[in-house]
PDB file of N, CA and C in Angstrom:
ATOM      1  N   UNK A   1     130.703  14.920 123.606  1.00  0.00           N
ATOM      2  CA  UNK A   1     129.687  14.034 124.105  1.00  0.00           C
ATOM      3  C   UNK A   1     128.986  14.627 125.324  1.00  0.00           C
ATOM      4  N   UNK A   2     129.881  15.237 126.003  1.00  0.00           N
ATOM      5  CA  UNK A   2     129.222  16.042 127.643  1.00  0.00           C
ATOM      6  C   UNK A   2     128.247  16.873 126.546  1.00  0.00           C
ATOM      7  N   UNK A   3     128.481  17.858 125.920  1.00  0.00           N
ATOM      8  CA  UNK A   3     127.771  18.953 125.325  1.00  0.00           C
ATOM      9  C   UNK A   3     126.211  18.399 125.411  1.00  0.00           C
ATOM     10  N   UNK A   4     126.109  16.974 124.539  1.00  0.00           N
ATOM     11  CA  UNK A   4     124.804  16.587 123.984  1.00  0.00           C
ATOM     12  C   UNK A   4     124.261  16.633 125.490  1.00  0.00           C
ATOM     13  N   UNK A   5     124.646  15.437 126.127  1.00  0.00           N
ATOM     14  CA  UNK A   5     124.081  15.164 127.574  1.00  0.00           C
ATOM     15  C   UNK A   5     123.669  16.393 128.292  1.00  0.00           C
ATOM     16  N   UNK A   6     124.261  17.616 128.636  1.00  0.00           N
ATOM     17  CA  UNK A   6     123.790  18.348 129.146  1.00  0.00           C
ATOM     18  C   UNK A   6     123.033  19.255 128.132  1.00  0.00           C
ATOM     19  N   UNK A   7     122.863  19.455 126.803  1.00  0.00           N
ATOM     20  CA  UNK A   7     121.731  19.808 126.482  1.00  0.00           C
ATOM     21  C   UNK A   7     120.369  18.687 126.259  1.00  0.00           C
ATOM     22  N   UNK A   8     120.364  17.960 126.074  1.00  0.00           N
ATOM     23  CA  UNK A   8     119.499  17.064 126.441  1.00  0.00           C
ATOM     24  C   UNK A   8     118.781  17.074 127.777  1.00  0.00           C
ATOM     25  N   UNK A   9     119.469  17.267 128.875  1.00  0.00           N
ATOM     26  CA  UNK A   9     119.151  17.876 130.011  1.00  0.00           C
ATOM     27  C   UNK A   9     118.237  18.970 130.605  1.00  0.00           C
ATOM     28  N   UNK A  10     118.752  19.918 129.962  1.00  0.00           N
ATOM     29  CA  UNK A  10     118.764  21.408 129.629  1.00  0.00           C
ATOM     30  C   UNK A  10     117.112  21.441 129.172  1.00  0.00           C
ATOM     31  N   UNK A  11     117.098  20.852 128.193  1.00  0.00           N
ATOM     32  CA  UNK A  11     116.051  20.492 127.389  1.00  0.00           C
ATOM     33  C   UNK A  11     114.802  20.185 128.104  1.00  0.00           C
ATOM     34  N   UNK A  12     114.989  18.615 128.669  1.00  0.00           N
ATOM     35  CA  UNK A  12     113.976  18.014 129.712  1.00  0.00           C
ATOM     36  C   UNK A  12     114.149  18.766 130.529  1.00  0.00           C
ATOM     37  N   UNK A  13     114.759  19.550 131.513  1.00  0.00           N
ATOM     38  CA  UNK A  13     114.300  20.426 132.385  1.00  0.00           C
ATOM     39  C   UNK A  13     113.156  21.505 132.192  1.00  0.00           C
ATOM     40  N   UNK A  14     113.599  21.919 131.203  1.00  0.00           N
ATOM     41  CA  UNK A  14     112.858  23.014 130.248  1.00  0.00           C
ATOM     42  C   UNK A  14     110.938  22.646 130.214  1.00  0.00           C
ATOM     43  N   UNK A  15     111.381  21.541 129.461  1.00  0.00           N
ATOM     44  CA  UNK A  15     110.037  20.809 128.813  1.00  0.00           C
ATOM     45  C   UNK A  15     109.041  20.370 130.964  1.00  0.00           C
ATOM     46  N   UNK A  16     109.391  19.630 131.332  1.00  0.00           N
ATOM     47  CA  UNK A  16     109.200  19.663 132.862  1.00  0.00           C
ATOM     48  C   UNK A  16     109.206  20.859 133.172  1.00  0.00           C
ATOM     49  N   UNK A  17     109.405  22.203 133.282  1.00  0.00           N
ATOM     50  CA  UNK A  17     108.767  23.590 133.735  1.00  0.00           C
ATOM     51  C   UNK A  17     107.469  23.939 133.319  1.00  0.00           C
ATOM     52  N   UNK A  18     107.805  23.788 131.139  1.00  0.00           N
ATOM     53  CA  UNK A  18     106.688  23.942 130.841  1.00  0.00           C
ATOM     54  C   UNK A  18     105.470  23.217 131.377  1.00  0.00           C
ATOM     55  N   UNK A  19     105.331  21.837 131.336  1.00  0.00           N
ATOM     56  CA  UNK A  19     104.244  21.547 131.828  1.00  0.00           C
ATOM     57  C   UNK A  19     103.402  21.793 133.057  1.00  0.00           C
ATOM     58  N   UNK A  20     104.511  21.569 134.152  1.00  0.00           N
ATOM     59  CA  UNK A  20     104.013  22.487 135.136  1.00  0.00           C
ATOM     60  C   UNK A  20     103.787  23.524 135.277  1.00  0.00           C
ATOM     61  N   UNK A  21     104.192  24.814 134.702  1.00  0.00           N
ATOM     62  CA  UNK A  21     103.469  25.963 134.495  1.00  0.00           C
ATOM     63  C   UNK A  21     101.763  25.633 133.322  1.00  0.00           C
ATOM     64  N   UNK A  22     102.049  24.630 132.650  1.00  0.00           N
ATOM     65  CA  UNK A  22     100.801  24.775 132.556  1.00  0.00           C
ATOM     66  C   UNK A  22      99.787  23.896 133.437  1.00  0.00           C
ATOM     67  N   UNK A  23     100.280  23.352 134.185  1.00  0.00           N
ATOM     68  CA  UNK A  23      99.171  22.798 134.645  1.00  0.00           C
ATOM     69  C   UNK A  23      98.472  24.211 135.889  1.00  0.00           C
ATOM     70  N   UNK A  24      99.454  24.189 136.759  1.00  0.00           N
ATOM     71  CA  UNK A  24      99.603  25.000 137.614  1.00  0.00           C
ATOM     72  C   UNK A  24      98.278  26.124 137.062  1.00  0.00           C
ATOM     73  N   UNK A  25      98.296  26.821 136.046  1.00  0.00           N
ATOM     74  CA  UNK A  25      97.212  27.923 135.445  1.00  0.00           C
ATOM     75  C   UNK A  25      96.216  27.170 134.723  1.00  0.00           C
ATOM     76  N   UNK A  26      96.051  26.257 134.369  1.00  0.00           N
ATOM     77  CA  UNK A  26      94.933  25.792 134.035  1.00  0.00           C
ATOM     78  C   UNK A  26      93.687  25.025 135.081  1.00  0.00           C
ATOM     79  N   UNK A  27      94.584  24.322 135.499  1.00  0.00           N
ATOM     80  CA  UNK A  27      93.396  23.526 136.897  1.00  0.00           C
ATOM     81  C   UNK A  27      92.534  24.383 137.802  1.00  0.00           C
ATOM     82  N   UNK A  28      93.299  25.300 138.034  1.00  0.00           N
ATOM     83  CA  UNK A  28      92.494  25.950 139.035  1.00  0.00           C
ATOM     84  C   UNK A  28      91.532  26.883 138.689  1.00  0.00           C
ATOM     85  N   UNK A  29      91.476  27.383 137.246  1.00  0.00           N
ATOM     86  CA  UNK A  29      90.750  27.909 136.338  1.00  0.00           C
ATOM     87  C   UNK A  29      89.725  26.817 135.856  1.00  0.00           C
ATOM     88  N   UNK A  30      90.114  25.676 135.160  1.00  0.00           N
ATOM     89  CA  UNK A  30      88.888  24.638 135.187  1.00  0.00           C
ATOM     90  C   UNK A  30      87.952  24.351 136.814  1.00  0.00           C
ATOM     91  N   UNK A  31      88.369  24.493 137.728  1.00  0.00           N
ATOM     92  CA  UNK A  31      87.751  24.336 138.573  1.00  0.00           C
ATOM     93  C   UNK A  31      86.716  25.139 139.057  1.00  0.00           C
ATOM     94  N   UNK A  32      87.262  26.332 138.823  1.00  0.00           N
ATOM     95  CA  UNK A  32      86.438  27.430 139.366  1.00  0.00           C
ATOM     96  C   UNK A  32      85.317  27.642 138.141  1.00  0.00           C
ATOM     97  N   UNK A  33      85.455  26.996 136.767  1.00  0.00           N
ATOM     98  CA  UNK A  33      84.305  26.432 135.589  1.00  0.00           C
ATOM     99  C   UNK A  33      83.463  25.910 136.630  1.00  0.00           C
ATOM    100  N   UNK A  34      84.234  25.133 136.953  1.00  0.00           N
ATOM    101  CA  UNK A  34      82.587  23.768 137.119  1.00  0.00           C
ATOM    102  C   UNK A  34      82.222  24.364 138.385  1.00  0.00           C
ATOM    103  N   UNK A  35      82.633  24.943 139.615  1.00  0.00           N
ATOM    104  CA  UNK A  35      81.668  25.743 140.495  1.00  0.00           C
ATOM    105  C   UNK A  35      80.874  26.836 140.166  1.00  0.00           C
ATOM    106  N   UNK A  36      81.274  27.627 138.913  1.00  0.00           N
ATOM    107  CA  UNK A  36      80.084  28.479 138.736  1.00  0.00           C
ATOM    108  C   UNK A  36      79.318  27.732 137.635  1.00  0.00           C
ATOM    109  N   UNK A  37      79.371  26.950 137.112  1.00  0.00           N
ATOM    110  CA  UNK A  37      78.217  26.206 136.317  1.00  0.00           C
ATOM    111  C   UNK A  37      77.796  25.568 137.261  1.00  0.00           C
ATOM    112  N   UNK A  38      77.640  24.639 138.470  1.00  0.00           N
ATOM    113  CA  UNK A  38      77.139  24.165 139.543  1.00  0.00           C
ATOM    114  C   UNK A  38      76.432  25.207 140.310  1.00  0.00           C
ATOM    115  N   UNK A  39      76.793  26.287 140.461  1.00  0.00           N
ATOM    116  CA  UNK A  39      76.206  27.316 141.230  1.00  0.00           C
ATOM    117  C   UNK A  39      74.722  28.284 139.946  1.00  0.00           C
ATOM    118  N   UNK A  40      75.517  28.269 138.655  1.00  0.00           N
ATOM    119  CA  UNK A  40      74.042  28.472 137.937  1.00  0.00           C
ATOM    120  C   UNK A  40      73.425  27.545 137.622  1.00  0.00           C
ATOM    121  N   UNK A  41      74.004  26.307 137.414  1.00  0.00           N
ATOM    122  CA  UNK A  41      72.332  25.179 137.287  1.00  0.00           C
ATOM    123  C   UNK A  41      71.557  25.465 138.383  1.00  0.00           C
ATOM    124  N   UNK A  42      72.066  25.514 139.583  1.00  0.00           N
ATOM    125  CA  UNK A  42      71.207  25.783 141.144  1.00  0.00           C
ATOM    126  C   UNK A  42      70.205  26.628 141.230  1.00  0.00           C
ATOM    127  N   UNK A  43      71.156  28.108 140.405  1.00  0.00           N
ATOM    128  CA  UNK A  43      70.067  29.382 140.584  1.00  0.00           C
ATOM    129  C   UNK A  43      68.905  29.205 139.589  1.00  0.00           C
ATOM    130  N   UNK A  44      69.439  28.518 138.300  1.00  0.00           N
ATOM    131  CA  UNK A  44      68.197  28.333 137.809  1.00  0.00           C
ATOM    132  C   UNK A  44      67.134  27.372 138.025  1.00  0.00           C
ATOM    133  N   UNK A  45      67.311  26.405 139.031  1.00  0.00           N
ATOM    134  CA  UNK A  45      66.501  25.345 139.545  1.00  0.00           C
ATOM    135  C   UNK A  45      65.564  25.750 140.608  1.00  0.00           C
ATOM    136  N   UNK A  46      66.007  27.022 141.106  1.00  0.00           N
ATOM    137  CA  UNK A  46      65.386  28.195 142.307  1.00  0.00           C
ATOM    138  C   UNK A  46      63.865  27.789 142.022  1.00  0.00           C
ATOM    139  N   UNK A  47      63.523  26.978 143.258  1.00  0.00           N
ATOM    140  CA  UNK A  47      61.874  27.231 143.338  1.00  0.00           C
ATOM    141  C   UNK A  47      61.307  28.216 144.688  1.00  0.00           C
ATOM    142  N   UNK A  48      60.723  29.059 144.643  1.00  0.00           N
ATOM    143  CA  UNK A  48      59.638  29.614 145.830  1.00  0.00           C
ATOM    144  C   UNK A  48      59.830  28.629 147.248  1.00  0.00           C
ATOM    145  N   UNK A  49      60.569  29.543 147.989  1.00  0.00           N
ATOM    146  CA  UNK A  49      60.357  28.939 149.075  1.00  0.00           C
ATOM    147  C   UNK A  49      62.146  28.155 149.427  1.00  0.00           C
ATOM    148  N   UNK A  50      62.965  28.521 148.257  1.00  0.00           N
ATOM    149  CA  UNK A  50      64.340  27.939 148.600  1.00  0.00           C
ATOM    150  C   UNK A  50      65.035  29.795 149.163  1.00  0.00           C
ATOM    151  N   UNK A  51      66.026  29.117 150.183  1.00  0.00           N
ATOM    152  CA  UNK A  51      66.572  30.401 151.134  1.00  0.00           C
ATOM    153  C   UNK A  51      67.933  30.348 150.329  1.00  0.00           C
ATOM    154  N   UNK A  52      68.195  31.817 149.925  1.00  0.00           N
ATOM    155  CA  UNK A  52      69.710  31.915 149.343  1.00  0.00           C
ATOM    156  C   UNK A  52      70.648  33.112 149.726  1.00  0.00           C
ATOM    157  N   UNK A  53      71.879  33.063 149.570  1.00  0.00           N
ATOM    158  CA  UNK A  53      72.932  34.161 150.259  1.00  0.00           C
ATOM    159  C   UNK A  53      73.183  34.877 148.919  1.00  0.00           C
ATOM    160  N   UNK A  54      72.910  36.515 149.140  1.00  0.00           N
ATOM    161  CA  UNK A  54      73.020  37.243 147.710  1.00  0.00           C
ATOM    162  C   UNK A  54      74.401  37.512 148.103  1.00  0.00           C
ATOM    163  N   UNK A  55      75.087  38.286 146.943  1.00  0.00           N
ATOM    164  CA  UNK A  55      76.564  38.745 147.147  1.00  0.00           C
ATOM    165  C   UNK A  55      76.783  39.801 148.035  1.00  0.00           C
ATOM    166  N   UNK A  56      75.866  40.302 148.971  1.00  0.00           N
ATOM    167  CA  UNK A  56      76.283  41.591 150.170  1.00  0.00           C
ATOM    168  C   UNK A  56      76.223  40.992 150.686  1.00  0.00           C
ATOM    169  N   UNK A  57      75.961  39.411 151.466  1.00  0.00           N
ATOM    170  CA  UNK A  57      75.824  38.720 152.441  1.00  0.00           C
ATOM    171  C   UNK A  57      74.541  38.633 153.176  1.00  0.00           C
ATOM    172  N   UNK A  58      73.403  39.431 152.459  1.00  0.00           N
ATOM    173  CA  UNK A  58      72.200  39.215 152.796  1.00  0.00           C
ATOM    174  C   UNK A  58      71.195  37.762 152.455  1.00  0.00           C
ATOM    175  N   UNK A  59      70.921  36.931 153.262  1.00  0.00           N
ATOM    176  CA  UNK A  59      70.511  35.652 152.956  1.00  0.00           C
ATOM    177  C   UNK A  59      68.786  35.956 153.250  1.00  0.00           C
ATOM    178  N   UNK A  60      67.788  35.623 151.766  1.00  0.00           N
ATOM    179  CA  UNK A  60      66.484  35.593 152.051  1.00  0.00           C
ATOM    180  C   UNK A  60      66.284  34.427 151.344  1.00  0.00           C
ATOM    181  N   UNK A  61      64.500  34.355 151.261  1.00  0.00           N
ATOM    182  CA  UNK A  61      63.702  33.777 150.743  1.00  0.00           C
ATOM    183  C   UNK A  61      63.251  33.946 149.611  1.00  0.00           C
ATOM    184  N   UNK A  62      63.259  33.188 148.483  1.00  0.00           N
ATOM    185  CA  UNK A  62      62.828  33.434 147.044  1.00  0.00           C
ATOM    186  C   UNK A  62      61.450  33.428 147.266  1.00  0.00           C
ATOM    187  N   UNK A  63      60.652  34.858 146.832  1.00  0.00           N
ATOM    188  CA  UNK A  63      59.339  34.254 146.872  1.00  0.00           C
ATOM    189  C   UNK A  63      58.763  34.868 145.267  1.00  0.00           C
ATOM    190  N   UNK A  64      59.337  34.508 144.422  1.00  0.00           N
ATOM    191  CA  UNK A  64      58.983  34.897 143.054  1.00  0.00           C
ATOM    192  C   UNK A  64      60.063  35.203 141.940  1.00  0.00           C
ATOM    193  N   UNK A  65      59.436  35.339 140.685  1.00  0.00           N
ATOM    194  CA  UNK A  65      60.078  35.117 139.266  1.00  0.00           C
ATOM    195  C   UNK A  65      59.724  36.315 138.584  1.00  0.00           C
ATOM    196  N   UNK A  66      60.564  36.554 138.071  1.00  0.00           N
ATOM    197  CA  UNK A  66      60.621  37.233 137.036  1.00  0.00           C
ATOM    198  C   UNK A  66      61.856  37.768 135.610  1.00  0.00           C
ATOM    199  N   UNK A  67      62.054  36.834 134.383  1.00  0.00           N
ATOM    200  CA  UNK A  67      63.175  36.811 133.947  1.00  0.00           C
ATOM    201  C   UNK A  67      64.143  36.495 134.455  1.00  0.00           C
ATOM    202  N   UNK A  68      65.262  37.189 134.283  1.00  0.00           N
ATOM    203  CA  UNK A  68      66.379  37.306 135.441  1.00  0.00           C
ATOM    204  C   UNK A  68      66.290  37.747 136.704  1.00  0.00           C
ATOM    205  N   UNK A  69      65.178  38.206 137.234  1.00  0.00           N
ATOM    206  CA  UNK A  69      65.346  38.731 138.385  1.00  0.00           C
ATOM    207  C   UNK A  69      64.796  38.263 139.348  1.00  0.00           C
ATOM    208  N   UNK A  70      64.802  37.963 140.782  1.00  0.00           N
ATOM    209  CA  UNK A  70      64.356  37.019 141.869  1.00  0.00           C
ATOM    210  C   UNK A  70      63.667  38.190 142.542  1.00  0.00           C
ATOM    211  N   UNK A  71      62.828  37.761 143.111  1.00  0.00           N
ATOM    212  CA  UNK A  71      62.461  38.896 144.353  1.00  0.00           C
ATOM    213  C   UNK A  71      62.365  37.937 145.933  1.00  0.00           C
ATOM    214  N   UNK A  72      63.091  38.682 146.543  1.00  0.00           N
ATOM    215  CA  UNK A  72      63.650  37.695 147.774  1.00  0.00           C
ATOM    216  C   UNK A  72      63.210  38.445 148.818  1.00  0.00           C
ATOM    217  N   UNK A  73      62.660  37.394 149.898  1.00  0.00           N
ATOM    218  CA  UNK A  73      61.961  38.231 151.117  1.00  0.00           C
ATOM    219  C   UNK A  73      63.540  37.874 152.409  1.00  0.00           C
ATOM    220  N   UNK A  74      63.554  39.323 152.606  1.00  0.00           N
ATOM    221  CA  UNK A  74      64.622  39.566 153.795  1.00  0.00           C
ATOM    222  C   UNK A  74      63.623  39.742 155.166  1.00  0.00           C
ATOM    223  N   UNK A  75      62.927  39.844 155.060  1.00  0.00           N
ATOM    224  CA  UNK A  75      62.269  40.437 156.420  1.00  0.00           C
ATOM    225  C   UNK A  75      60.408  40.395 156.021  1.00  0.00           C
ATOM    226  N   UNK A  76      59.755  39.877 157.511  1.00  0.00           N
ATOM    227  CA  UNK A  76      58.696  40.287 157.571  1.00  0.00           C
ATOM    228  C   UNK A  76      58.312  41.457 156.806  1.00  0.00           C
ATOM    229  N   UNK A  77      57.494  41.084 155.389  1.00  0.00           N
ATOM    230  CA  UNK A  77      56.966  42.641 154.706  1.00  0.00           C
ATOM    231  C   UNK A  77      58.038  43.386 153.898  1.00  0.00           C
ATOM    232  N   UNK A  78      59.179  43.044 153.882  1.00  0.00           N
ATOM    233  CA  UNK A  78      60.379  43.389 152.949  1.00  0.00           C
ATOM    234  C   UNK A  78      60.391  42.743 151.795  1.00  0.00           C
ATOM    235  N   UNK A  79      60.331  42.907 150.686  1.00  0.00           N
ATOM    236  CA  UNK A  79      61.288  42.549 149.601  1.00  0.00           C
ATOM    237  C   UNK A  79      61.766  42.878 148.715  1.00  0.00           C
ATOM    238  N   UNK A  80      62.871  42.535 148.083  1.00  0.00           N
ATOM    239  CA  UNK A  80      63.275  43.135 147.314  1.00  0.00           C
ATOM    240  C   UNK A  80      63.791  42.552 146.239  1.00  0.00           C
ATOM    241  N   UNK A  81      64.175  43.134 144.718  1.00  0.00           N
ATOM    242  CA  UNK A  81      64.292  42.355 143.666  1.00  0.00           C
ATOM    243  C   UNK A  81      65.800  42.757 143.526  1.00  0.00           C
ATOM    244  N   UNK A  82      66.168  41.515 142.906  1.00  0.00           N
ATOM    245  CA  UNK A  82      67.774  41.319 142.185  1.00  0.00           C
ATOM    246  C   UNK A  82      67.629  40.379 141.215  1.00  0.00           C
ATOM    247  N   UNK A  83      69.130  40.403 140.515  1.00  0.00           N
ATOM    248  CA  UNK A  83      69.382  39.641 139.779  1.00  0.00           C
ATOM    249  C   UNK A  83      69.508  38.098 140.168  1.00  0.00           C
ATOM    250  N   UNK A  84      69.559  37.475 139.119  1.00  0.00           N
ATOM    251  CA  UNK A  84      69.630  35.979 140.042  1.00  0.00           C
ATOM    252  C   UNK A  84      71.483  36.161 139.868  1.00  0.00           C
ATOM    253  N   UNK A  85      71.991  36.883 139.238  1.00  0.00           N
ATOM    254  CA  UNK A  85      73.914  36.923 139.332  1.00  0.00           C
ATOM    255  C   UNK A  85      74.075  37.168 140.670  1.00  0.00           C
ATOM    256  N   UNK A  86      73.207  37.854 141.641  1.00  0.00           N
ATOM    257  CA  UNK A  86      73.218  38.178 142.848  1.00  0.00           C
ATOM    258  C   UNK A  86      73.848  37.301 143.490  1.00  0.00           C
ATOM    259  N   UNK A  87      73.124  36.117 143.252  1.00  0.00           N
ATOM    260  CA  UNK A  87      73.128  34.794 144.117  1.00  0.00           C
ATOM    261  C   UNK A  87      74.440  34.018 143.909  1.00  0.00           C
ATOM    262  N   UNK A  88      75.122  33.830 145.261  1.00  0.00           N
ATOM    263  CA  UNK A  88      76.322  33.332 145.563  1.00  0.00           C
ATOM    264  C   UNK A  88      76.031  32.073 146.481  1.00  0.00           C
ATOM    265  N   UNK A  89      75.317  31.742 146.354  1.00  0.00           N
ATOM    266  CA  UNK A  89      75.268  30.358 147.206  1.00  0.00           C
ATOM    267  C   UNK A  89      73.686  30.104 147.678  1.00  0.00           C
ATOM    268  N   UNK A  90      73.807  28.925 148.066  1.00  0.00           N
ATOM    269  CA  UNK A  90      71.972  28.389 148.674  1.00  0.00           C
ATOM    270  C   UNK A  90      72.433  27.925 150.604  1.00  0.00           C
ATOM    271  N   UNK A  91      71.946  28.261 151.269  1.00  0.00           N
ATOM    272  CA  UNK A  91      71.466  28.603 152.330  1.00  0.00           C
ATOM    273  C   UNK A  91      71.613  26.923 153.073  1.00  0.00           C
ATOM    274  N   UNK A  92      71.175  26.395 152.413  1.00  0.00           N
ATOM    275  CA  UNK A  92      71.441  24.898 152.518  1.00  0.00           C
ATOM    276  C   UNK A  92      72.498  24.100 152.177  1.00  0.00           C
ATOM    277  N   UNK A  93      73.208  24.571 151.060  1.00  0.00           N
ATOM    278  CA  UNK A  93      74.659  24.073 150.331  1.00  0.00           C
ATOM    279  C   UNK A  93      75.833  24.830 151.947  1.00  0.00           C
ATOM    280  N   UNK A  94      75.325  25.928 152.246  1.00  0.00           N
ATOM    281  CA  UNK A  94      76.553  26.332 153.412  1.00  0.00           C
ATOM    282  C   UNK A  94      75.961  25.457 154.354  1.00  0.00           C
ATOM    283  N   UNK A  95      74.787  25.309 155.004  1.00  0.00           N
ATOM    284  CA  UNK A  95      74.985  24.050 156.215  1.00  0.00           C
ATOM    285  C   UNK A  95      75.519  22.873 156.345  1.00  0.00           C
ATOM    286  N   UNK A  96      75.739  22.274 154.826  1.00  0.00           N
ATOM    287  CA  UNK A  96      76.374  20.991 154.475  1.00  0.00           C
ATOM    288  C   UNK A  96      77.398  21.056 154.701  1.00  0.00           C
ATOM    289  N   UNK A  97      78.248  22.192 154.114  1.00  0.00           N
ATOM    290  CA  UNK A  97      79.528  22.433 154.252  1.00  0.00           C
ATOM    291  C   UNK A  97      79.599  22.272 155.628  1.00  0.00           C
ATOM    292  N   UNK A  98      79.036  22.835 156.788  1.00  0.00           N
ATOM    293  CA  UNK A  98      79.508  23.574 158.111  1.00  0.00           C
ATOM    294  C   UNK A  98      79.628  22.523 158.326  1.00  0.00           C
ATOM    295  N   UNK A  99      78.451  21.130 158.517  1.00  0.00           N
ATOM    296  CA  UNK A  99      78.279  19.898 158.687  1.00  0.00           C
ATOM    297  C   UNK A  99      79.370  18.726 158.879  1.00  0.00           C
ATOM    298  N   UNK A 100      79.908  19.271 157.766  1.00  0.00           N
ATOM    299  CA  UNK A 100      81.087  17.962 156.551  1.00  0.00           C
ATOM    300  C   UNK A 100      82.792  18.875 157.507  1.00  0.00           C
ATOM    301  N   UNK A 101      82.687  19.384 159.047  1.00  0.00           N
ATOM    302  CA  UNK A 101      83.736  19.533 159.907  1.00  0.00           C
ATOM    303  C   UNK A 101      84.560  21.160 159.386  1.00  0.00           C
ATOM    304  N   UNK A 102      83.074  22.098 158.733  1.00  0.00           N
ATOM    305  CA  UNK A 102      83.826  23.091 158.480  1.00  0.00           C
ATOM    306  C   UNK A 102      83.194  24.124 159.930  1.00  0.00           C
ATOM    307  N   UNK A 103      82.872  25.394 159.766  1.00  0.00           N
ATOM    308  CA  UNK A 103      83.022  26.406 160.948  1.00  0.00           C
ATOM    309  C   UNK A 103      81.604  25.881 161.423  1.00  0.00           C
ATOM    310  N   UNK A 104      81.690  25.786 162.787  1.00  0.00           N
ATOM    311  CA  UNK A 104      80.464  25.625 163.812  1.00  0.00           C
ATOM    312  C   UNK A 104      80.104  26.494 164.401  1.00  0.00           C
TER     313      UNK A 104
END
């Protein structure tokens, strides 16, 4: 009778790992889904005149279209073209953050 009980045990312990190992690898993978689909609806909503942070940490001004590619003003008389994959964030989405008690 001990035998059953502790495999029964054995068992639900087992089954309780599994799930938590799966949750554990899945959530944080669904999550990081819905921030880069939130972050490309954004880039593709990009109108002229919205300020964005490319992936070297250079933050300009969209001032034009073309396919995939943005051409972003860094500087008086500068610009230059990238991809819109470039784009890691909007210029305005980090002030909110700073706002909402993150770095000042």
């Amino acid at each position: 009778m001990e035998t059953t009980a502790q495999n029964s045990g054995m068992f639900f312990w087992l089954l309780m790992m599994a799930v938590m190992f799966i949750v554990l690898i899945f959530m944080p993978a669904r999550a990081q889904k819905k921030r880069e689909q939130d972050l490309s609806a954004k880039v593709n909503a990009l109108q002229k005149g919205d300020s964005v942070i490319l992936a070297g940490g250079i933050v300009g001004t969209v001032a034009g279209f073309k396919d995939n590619v943005l051409e972003i003003k860094i500087a008086e008389g500068v610009k230059i073209n990238v991809l819109k994959t470039a784009v890691v964030g909007l210029v305005n989405d980090l002030q909110a953050t700073n706002n909402q008690g993150g770095v000042k």
